[in-house]
Protein backbone atom coordinates (compact mmCIF):
# COMPACT_ATOMS: atom_id res chain seq x y z
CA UNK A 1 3.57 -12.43 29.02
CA UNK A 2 7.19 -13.55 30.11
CA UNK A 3 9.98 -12.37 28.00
CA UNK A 4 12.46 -14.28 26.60
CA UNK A 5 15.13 -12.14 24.56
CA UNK A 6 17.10 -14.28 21.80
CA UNK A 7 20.63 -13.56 21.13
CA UNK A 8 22.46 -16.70 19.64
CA UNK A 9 21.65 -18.59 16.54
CA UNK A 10 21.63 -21.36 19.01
CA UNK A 11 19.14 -20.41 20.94
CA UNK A 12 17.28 -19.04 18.28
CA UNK A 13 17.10 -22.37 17.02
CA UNK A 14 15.78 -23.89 20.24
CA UNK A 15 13.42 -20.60 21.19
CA UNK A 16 11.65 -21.48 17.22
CA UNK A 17 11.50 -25.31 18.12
CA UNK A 18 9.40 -23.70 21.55
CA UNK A 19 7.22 -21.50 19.31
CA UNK A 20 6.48 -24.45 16.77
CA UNK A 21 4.31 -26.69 19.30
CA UNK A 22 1.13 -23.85 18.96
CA UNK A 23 -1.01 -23.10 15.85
CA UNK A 24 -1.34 -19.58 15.87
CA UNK A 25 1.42 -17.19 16.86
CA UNK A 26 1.78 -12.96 17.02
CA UNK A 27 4.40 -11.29 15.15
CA UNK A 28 5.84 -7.96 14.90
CA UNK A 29 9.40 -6.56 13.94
CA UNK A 30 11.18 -3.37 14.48
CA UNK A 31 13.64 -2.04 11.91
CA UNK A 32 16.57 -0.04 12.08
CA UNK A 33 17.91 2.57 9.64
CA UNK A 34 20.07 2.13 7.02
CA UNK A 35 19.62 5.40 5.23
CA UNK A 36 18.75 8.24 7.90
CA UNK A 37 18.14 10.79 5.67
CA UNK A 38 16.22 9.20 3.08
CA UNK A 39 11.98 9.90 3.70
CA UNK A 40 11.63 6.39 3.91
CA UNK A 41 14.53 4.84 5.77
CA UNK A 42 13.14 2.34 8.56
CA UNK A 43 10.17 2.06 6.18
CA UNK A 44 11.39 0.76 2.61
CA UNK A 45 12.97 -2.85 2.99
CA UNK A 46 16.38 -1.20 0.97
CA UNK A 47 16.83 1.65 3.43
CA UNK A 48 16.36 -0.55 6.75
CA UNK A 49 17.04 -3.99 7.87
CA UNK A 50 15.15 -6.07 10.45
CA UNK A 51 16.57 -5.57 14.03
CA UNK A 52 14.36 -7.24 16.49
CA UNK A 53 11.72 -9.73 15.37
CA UNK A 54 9.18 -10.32 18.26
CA UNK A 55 7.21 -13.73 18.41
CA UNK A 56 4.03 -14.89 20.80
CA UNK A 57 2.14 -17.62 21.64
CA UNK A 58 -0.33 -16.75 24.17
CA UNK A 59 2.00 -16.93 26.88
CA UNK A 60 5.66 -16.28 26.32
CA UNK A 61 7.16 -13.44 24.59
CA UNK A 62 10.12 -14.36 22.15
CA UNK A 63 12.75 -11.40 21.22
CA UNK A 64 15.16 -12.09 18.67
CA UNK A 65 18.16 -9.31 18.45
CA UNK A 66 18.92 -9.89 14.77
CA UNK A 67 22.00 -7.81 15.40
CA UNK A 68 23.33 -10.47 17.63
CA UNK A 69 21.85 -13.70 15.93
CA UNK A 70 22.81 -12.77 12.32
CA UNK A 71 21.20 -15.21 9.93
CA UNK A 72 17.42 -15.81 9.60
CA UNK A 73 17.35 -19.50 9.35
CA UNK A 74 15.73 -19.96 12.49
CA UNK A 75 12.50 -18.74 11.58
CA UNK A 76 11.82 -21.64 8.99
CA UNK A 77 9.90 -23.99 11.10
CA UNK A 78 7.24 -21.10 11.93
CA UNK A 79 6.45 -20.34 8.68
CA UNK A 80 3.96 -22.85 8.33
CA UNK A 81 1.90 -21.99 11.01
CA UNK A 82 -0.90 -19.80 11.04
CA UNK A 83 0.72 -16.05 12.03
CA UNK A 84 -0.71 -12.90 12.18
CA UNK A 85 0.72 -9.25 12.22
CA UNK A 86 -0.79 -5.99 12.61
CA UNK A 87 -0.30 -4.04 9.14
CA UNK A 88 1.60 -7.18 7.77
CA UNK A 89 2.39 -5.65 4.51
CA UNK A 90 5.47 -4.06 6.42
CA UNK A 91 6.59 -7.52 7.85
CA UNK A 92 5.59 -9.66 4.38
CA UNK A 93 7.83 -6.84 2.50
CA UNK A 94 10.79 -7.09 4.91
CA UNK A 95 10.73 -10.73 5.05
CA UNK A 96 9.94 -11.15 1.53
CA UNK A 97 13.35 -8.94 0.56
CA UNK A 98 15.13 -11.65 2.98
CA UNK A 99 13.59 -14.21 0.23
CA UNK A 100 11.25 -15.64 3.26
CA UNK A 101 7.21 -15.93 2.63
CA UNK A 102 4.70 -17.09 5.49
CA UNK A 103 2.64 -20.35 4.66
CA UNK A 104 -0.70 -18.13 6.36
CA UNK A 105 -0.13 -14.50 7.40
CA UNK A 106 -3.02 -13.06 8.82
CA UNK A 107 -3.07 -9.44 9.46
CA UNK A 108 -4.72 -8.03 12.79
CA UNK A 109 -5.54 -4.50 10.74
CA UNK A 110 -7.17 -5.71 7.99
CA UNK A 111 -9.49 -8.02 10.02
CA UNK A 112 -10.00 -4.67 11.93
CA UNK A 113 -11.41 -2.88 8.93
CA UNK A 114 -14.44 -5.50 8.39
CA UNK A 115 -15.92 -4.75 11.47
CA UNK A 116 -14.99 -0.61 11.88
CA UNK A 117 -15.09 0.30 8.21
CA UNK A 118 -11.26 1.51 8.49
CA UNK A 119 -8.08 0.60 8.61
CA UNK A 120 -7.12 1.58 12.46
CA UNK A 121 -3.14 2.18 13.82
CA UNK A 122 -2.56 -0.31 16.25
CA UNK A 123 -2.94 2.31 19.26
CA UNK A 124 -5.95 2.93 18.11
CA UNK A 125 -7.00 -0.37 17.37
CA UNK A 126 -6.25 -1.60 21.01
CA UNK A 127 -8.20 1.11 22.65
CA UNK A 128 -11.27 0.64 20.35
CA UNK A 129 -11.66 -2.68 20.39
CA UNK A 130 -9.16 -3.81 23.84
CA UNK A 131 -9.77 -0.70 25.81
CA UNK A 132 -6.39 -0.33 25.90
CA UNK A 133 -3.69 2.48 26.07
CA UNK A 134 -0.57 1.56 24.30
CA UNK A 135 2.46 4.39 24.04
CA UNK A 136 3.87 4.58 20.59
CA UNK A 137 6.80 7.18 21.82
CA UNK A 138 10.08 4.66 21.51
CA UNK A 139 8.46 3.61 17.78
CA UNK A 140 10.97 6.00 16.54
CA UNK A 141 13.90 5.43 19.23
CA UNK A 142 17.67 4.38 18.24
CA UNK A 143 16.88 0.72 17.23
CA UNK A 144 20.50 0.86 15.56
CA UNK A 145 21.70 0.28 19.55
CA UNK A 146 24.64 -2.23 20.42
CA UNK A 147 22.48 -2.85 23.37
CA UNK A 148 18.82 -2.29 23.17
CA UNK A 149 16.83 -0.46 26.41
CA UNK A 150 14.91 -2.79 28.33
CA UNK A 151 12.22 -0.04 27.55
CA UNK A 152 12.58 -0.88 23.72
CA UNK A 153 12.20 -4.56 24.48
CA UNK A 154 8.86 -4.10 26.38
CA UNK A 155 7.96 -2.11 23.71
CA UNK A 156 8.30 -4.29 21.30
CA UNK A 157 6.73 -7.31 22.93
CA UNK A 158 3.75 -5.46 23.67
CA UNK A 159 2.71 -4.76 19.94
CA UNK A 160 3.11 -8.68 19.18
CA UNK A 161 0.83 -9.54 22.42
CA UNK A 162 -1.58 -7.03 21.11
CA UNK A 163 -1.81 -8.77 17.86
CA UNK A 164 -2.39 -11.47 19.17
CA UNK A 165 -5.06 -10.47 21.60
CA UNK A 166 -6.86 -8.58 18.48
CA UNK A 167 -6.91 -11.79 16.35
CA UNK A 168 -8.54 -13.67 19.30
CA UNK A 169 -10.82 -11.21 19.68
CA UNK A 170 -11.70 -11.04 15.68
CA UNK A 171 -11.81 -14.36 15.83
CA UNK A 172 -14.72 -14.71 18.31
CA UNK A 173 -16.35 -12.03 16.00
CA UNK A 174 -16.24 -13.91 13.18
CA UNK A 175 -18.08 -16.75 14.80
CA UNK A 176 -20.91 -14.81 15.82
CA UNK A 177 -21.36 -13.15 12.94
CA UNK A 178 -22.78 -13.48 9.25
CA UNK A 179 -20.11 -15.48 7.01
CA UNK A 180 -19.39 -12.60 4.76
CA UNK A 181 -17.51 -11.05 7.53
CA UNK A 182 -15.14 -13.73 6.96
CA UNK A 183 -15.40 -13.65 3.02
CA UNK A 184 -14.55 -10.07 3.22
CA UNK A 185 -11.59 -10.32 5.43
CA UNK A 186 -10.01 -13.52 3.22
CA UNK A 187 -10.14 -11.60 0.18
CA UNK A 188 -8.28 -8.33 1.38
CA UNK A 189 -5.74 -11.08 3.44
CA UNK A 190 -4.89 -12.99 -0.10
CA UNK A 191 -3.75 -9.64 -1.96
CA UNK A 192 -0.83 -9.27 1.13
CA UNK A 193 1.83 -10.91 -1.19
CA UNK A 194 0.68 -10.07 -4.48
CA UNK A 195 1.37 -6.17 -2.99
CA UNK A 196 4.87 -6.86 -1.21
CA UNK A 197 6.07 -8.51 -4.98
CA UNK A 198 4.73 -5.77 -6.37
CA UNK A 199 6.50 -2.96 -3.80
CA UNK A 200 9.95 -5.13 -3.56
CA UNK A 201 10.05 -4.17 -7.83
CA UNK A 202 9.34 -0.25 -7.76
CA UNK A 203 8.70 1.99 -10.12
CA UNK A 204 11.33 2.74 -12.67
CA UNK A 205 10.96 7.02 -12.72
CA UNK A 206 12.65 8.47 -15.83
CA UNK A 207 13.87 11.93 -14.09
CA UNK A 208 15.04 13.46 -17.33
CA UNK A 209 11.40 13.88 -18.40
CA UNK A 210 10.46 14.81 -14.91
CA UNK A 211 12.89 17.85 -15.17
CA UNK A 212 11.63 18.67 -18.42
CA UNK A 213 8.00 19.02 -16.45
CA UNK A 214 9.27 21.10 -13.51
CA UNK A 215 10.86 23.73 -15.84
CA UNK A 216 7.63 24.12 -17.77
CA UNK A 217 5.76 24.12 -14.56
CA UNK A 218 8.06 26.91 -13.20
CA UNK A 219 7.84 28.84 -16.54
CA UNK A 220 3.45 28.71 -16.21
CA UNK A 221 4.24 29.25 -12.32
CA UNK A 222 6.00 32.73 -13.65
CA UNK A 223 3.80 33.41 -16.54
CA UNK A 224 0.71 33.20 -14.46
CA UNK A 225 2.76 35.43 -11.46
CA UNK A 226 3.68 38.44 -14.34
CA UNK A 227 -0.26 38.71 -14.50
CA UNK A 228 -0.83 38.86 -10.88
CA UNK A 229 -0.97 42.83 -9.24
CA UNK A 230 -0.02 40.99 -5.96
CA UNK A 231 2.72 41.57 -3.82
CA UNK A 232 2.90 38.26 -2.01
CA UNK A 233 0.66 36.12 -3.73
CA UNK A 234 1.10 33.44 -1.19
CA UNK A 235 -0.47 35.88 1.66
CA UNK A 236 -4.42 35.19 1.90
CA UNK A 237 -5.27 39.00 2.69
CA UNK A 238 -3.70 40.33 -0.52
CA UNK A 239 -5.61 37.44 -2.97
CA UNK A 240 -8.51 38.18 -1.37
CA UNK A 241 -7.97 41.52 -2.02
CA UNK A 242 -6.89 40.92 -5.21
CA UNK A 243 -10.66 39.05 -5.97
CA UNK A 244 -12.46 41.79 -4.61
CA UNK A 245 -10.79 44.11 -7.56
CA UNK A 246 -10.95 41.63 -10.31
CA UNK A 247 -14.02 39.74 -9.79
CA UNK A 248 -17.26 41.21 -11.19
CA UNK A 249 -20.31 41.78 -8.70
CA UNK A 250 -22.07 38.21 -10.10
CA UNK A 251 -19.10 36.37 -9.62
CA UNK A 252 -18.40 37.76 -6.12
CA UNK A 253 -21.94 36.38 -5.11
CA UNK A 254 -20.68 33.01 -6.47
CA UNK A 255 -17.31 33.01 -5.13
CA UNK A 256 -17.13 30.26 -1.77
CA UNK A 257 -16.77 32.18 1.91
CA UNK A 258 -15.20 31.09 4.28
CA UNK A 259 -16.79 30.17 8.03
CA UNK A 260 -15.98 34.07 8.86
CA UNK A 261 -17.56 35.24 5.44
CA UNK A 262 -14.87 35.87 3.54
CA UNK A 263 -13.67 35.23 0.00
CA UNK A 264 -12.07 31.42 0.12
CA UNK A 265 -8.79 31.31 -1.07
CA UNK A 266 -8.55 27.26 -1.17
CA UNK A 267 -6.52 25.47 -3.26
CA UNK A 268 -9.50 23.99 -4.33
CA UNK A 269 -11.53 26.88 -4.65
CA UNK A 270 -9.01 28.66 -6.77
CA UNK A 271 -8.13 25.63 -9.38
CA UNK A 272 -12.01 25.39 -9.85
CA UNK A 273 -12.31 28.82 -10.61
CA UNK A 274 -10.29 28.64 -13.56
CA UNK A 275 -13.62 29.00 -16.06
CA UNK A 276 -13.70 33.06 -14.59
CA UNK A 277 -11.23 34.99 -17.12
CA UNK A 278 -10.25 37.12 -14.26
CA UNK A 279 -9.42 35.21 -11.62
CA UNK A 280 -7.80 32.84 -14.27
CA UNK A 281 -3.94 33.96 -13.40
CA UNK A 282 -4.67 32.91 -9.28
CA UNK A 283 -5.88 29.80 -10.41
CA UNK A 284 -3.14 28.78 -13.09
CA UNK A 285 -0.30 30.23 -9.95
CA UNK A 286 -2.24 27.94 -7.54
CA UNK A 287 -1.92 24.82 -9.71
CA UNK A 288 1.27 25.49 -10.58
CA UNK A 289 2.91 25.74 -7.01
CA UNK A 290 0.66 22.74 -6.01
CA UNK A 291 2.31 20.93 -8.39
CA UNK A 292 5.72 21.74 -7.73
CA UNK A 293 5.15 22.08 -4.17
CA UNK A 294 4.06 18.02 -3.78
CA UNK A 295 5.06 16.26 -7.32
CA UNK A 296 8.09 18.87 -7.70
CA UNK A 297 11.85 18.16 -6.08
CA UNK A 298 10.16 16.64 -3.76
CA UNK A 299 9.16 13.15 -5.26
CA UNK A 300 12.60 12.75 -6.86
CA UNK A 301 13.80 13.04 -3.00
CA UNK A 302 11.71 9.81 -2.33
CA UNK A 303 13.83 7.69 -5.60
CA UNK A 304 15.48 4.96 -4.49
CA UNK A 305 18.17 3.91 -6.72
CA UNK A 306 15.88 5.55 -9.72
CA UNK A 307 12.23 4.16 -8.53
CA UNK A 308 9.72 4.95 -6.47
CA UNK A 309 8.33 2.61 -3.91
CA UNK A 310 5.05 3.98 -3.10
CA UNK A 311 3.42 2.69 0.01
CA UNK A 312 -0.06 1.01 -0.87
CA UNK A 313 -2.81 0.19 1.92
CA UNK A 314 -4.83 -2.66 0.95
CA UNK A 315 -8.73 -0.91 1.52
CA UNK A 316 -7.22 2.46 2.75
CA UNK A 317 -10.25 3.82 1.52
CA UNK A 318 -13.55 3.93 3.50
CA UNK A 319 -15.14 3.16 -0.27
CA UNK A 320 -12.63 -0.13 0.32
CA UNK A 321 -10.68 1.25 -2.46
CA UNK A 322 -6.93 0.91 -1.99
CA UNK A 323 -5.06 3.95 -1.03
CA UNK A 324 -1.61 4.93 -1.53
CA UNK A 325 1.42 7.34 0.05
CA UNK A 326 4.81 7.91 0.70
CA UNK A 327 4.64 8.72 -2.52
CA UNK A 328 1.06 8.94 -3.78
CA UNK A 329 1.19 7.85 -7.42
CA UNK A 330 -2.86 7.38 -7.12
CA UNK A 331 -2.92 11.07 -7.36
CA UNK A 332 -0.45 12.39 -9.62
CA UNK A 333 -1.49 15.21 -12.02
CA UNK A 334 -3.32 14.14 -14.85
CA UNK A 335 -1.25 16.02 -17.93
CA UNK A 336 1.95 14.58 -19.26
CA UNK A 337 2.60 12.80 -16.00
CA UNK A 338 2.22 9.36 -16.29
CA UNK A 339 4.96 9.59 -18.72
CA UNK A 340 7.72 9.98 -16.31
CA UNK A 341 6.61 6.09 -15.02
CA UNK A 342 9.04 3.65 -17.56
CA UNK A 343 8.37 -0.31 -17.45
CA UNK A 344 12.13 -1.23 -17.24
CA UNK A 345 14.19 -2.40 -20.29
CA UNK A 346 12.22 -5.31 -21.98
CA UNK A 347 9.15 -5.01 -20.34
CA UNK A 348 5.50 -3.13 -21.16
CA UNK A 349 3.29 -1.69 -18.82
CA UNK A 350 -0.14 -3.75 -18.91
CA UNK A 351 -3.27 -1.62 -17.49
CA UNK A 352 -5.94 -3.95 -16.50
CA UNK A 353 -9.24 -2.14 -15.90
CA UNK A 354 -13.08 -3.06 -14.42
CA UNK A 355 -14.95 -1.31 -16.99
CA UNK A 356 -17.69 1.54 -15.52
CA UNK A 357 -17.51 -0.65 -12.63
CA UNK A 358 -19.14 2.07 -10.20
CA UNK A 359 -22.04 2.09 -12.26
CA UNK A 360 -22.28 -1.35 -13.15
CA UNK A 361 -22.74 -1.98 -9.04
CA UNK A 362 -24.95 0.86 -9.12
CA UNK A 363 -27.35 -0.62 -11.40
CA UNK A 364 -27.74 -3.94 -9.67
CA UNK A 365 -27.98 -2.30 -6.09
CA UNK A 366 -31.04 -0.04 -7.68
CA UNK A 367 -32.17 -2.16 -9.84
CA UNK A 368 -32.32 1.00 -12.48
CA UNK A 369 -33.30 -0.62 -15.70
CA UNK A 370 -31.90 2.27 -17.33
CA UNK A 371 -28.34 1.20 -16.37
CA UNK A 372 -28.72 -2.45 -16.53
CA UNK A 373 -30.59 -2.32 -19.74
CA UNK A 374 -27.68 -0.07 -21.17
CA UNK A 375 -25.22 -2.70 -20.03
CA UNK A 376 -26.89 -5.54 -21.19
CA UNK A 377 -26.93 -3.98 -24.37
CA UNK A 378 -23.45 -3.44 -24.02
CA UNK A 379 -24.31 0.43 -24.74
CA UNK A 380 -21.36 2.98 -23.00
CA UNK A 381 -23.23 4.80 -20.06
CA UNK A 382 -20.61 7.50 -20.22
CA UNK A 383 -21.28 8.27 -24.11
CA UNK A 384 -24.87 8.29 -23.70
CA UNK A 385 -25.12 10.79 -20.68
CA UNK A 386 -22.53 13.02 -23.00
CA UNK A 387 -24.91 12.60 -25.77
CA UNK A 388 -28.01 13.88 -23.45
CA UNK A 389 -25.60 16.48 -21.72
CA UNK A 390 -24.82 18.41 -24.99
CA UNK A 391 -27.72 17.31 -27.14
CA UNK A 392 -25.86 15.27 -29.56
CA UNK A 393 -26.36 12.12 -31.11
CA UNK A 394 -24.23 9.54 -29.81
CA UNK A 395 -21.58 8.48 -32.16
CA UNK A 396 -20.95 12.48 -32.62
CA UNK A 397 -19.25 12.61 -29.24
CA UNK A 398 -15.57 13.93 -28.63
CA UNK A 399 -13.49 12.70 -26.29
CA UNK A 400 -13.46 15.39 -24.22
CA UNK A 401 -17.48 15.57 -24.24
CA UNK A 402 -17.27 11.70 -22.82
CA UNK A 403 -14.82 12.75 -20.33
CA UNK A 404 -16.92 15.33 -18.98
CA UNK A 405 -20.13 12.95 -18.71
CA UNK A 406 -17.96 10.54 -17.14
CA UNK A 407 -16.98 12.82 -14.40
CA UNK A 408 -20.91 13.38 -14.09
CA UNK A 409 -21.79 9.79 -13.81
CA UNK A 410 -19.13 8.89 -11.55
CA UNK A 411 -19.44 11.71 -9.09
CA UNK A 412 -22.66 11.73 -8.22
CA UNK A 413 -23.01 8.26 -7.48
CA UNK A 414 -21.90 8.70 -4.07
CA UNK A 415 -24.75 11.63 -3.34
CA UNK A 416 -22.36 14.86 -4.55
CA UNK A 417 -23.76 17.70 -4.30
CA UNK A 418 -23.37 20.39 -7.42
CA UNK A 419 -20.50 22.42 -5.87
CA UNK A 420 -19.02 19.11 -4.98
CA UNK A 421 -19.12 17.66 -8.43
CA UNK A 422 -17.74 21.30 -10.22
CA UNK A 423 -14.63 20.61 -7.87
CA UNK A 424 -14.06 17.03 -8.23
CA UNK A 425 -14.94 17.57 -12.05
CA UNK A 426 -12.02 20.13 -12.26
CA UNK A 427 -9.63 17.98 -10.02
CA UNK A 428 -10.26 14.37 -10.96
CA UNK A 429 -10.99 14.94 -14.80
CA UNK A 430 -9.60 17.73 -15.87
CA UNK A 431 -13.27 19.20 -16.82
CA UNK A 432 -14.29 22.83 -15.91
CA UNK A 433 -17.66 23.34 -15.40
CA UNK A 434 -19.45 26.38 -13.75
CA UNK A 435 -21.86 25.89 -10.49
CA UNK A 436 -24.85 26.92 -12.51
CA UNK A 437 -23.71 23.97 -15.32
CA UNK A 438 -22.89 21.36 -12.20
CA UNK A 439 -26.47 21.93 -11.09
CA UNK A 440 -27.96 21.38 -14.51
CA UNK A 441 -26.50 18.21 -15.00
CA UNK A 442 -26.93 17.10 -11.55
CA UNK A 443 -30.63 17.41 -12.20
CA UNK A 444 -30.27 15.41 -15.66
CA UNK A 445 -28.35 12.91 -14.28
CA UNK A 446 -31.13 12.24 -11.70
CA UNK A 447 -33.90 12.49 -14.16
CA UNK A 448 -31.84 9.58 -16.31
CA UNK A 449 -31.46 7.29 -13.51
CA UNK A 450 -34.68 7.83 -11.81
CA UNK A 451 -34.86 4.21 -10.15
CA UNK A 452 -31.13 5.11 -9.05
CA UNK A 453 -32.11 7.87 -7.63
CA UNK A 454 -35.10 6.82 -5.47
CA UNK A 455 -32.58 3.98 -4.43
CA UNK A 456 -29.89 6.80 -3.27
CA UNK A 457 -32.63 9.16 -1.58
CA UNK A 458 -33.52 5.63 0.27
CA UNK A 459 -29.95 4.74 1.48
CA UNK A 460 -29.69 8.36 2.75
């Protein structure tokens, strides 16, 4: 590609009236801090702004120094034509806060994840499906330069000619593939915007509250501590030790080993161990500094003028599920939490929800008639395996007896096994349930949904 770098609004004018004669161009940006020590500065439209936007056609490489050109008006006659980023949630949010929205952004990434089942960096993108080594080192250079390196500008043209090259190549795919390929893609593409409006508005964090739920964790964090013989109860020798004195003979046969055969001190393995009296106190310390330890001081470092701009990733999941980080408000702790999330001053929170929609999918992949009989009937799956698992009539379930079914029903649709579905019971749900009890209802679960079953045997 020849490069042509931009750094006028004149010529910016005349390089866009260039660009405007193809139908599909490449884009990619680089931002520049605006808040160095913020988590998220060069990330979060607020904390950067755009520095370099890189444009190509096929052949020519455009580079516009924003620091030099100023205004963005130039880039008006390109946004009708069809353009397409890699990740282009980062350049839809960073345009969008300029108030400018592409007529058809495509995004290299997401086509990407139809054909490899997951959402692939671009490095790794071009050397699975290009063959080709890109260096990501000057990703985090000094883009706040007077002057930018000639290094930066090569750097930055290549990720816009690799874009480009990936959507050709998708392209091609696309034809010589089934149509759902396509269907797949479009529907992932459409949800780019809805996300960046819904990113550029936050989410108002009251930090009051918060506080309130760090001192109380701290105060369980030093409850749990007082009951703990343990001089450094962060030191994996001494809690295994500590086990090995506490636990009873059964429950050491129970307790998860590690590869080298000793007793697992995991995070996991300890929270889902609560249910044992005596190793109660590790478990409750364990939770405690997990909690303060990732949804602590830590997430109030990541506010932004009081909200939280959490980074979502459209199918991050290789369920297809969206995923979330930087923060992660997809996994915050279940108790209490979701109260320290305020709709701002005049406004409700509205949760929208696809009800038992795992199962509902379940049913018609199987064909169980148990499950689609249930639904047709507009029965509640969750209250009926709660009614089987404690041998209760229906409309006698509790909440928390539905809760616990659901975690059942929901967890071993993907194949859990029973130690599996005790942790993810304990960490998703809230539930405690002991291995021998995870096994039991593993086996009723499969005995309820036999067609389901044979189905899932099948697929494996």
């Amino acid at each position: 590609a020849t490069l042509h770098v931009v750094n006028s609004l004149d010529a910016a004018h005349m390089a866009a009236d260039k660009l405007s004669s193809t139908n599909l161009l490449a884009l990619d940006i680089e931002t520049a801090k605006t808040a160095p020590d913020h988590p998220q500065a060069g990330l979060n439209p607020r904390l950067s702004r755009i520095r370099m936007v890189q444009y190509y056609n096929g052949q020519d490489c455009y580079l516009f120094d924003q620091y030099r050109i100023g205004s963005l008006e130039w880039i008006n006659p390109l946004l009708p034509i069809q353009t397409v980023a890699h990740n282009a949630l980062f350049e839809a949010s960073h345009f969008l806060h300029q108030g400018i929205q592409f007529g058809e952004l495509h995004d290299s990434m997401l086509m990407g994840r139809v054909f490899l089942n997951e959402n692939k960096a671009l490095k790794d993108l071009a050397a699975n499906a290009l063959d080709l080594e890109l260096d990501k080192t000057l990703q985090v250079s000094d883009w706040n330069r007077s002057d930018l390196l000639q290094e930066q500008l090569e750097y930055g043209a290549a990720d816009a000619v690799v874009a480009f090259e990936l959507a050709r190549l998708f392209e091609q795919w696309f034809i010589e593939n089934e149509t759902h390929y396509r269907e797949a893609y479009e529907f992932l593409r459409r949800l780019l915007y809805p996300i960046a409006r819904q990113l550029s508005h936050g989410v108002p964090f009251d930090v009051e509250y918060h506080n309130q739920l760090i001192a109380g964790w701290e105060q369980e964090c030093e409850t749990a501590l007082a009951q703990l013989d343990i001089a450094n109860p962060n030191s994996v020798k001494q809690k295994q030790s500590w086990l090995l004195h506490v636990l009873s003979d059964e429950e050491l046969l129970d307790w998860p080993l590690t590869d080298k055969g000793n007793l697992s001190t995991a995070r996991d393995v300890l929270e889902n161990a609560r249910h044992i009296p005596a190793a109660q106190p590790l478990a409750d310390y364990t939770t405690m500094t997990s909690r303060l330890n990732n949804f602590g001081r830590k997430l109030q470092a990541q506010l932004i003028e009081g909200r939280l701009y959490p980074g979502y990733q459209i199918a991050g999941m290789v369920t297809g599920r969206f995923s979330c980080r930087n923060p992660n408000i997809q996994n915050m702790p279940r108790s209490g939490f979701k109260q320290c999330f305020r709709a701002p001053e005049g406004f409700v929170f509205v949760t929208g929800d696809l009800s038992q929609i795992e199962l509902r999918v379940a049913g018609i992949l199987s064909g169980d008639e148990v499950i689609n009989d249930a639904y047709r009937n507009g029965d509640d799956l969750h209250r009926n395996m709660a009614a089987r698992m404690s041998d209760k009539d229906a409309q006698a379930i509790t909440k928390a007896e539905r809760t616990a079914a659901k975690a059942v029903n929901f967890g071993l649709l993907f194949g859990a096994g029973a130690r599996t579905l005790q942790q993810q019971a304990a960490s998703s749900y809230g539930v405690e349930m002991s291995l021998e009890e995870a096994e039991d209802y593993r086996e009723l679960f499969f005995e309820t949904y036999p067609q389901f079953h044979e189905w899932q045997q099948g697929i494996v």
